[in-house]
Protein backbone atom coordinates (compact mmCIF):
# COMPACT_ATOMS: atom_id res chain seq x y z
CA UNK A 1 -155.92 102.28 -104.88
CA UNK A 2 -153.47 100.48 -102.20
CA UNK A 3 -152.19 97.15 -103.30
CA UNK A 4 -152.01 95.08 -99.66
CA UNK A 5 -149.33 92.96 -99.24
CA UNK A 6 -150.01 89.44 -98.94
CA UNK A 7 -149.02 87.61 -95.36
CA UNK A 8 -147.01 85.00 -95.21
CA UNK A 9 -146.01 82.27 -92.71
CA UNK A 10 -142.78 83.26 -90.58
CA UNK A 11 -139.99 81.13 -91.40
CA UNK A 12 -138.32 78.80 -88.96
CA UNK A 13 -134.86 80.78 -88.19
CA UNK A 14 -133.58 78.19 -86.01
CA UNK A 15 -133.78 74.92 -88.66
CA UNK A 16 -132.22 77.57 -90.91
CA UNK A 17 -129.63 78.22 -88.57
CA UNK A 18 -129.38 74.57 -88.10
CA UNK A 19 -129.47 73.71 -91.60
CA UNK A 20 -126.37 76.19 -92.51
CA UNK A 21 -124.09 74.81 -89.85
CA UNK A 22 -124.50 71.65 -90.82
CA UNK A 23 -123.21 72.44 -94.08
CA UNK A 24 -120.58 74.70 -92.59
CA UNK A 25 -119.81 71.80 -90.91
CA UNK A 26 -119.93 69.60 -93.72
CA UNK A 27 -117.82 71.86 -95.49
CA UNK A 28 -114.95 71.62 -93.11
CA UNK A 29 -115.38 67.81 -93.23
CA UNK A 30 -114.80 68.01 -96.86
CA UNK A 31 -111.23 69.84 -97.06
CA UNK A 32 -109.65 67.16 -94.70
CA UNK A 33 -111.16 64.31 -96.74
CA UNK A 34 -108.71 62.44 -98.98
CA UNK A 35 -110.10 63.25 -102.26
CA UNK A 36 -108.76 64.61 -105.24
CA UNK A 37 -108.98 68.52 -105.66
CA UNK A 38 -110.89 68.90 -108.00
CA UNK A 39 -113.95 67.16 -106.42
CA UNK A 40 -113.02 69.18 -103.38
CA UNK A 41 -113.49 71.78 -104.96
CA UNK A 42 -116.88 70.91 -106.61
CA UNK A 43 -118.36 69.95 -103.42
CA UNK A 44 -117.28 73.40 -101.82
CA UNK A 45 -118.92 75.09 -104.57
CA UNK A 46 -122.05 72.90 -104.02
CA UNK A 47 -122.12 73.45 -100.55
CA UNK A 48 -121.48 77.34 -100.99
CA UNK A 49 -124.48 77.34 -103.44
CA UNK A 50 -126.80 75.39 -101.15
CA UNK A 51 -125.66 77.91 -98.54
CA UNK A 52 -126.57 81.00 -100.50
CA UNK A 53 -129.64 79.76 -101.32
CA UNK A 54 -130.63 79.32 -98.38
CA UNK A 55 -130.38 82.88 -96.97
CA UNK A 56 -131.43 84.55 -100.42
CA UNK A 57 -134.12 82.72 -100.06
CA UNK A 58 -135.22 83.04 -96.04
CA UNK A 59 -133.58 85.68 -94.73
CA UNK A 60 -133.86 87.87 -97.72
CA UNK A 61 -137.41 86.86 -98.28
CA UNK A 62 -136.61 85.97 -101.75
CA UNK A 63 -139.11 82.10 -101.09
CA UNK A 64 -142.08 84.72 -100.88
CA UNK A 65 -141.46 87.24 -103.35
CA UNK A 66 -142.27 87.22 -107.41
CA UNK A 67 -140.62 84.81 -109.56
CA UNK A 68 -139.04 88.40 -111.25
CA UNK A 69 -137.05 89.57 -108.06
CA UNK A 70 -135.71 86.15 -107.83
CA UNK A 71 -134.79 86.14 -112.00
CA UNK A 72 -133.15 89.23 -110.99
CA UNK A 73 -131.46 87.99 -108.07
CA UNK A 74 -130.01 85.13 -110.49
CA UNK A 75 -128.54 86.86 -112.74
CA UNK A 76 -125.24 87.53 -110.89
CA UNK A 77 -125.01 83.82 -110.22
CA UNK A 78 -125.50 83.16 -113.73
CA UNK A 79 -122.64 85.64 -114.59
CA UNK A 80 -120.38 84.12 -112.31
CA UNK A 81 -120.72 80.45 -113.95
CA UNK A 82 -120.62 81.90 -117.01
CA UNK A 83 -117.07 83.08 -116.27
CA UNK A 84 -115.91 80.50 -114.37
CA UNK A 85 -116.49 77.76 -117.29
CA UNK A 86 -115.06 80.76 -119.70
CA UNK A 87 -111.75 81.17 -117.78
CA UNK A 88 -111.57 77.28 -116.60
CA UNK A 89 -109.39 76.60 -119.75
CA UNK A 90 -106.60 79.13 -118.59
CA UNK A 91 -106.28 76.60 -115.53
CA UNK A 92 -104.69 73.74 -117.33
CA UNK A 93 -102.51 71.13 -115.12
CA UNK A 94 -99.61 71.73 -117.13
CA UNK A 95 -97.50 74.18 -116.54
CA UNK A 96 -96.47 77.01 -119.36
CA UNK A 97 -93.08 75.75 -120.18
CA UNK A 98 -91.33 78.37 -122.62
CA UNK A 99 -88.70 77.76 -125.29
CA UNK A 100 -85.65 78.34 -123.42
CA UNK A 101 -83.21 80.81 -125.19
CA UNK A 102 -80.25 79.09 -125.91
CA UNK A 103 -76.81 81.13 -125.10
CA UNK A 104 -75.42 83.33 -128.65
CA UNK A 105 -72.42 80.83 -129.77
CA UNK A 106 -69.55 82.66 -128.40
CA UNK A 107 -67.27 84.70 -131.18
CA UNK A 108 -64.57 82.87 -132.30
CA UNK A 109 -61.24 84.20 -130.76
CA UNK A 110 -59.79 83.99 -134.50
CA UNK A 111 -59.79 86.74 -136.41
């Protein structure tokens, strides 16, 4: 028995393409913005995201697949946030500042 697959609508390339240049452009906006880095950075990573999605989900065809290919297509994203709150710690704003080895007292001349 062959399983038919189900037609759907053709996506609108061009309000996709418009959609992702906007952000693109939006992104650019962003880095010359006077805001602290941090939030730069947040917004970047938002922006990526929405990005990503975006194509996973039209040009890939993930909008009109199963709810399992997409799971599956999540999982790296998952990973990756996983990871980056894991490591985030190792980023602290302070500098590593080592005990600074003092020079061996010198030998006394006397003997």
């Amino acid at each position: 028995m062959r399983v038919m697959a189900q037609a759907h609508k053709q996506p609108n390339y061009i309000v996709i393409f418009w959609w992702l240049l906007a952000l693109t452009i939006l992104e650019v906006g962003v880095i010359f913005t006077p805001m602290a880095r941090m939030l730069i950075a947040i917004l970047l990573v938002g922006f990526a995201l929405s990005k990503a999605s975006l194509v996973a989900m039209f040009f890939m065809h993930l909008k009109f697949e199963r709810t399992t290919l997409g799971l599956i297509a999540m999982t790296p994203l998952l990973l990756c946030v996983l990871l980056v709150f894991a490591l985030l710690p190792d980023l602290s704003g302070t500098p590593h500042q080592s005990v600074s080895v003092s020079a061996a007292p010198e030998a006394s001349s006397s003997r």
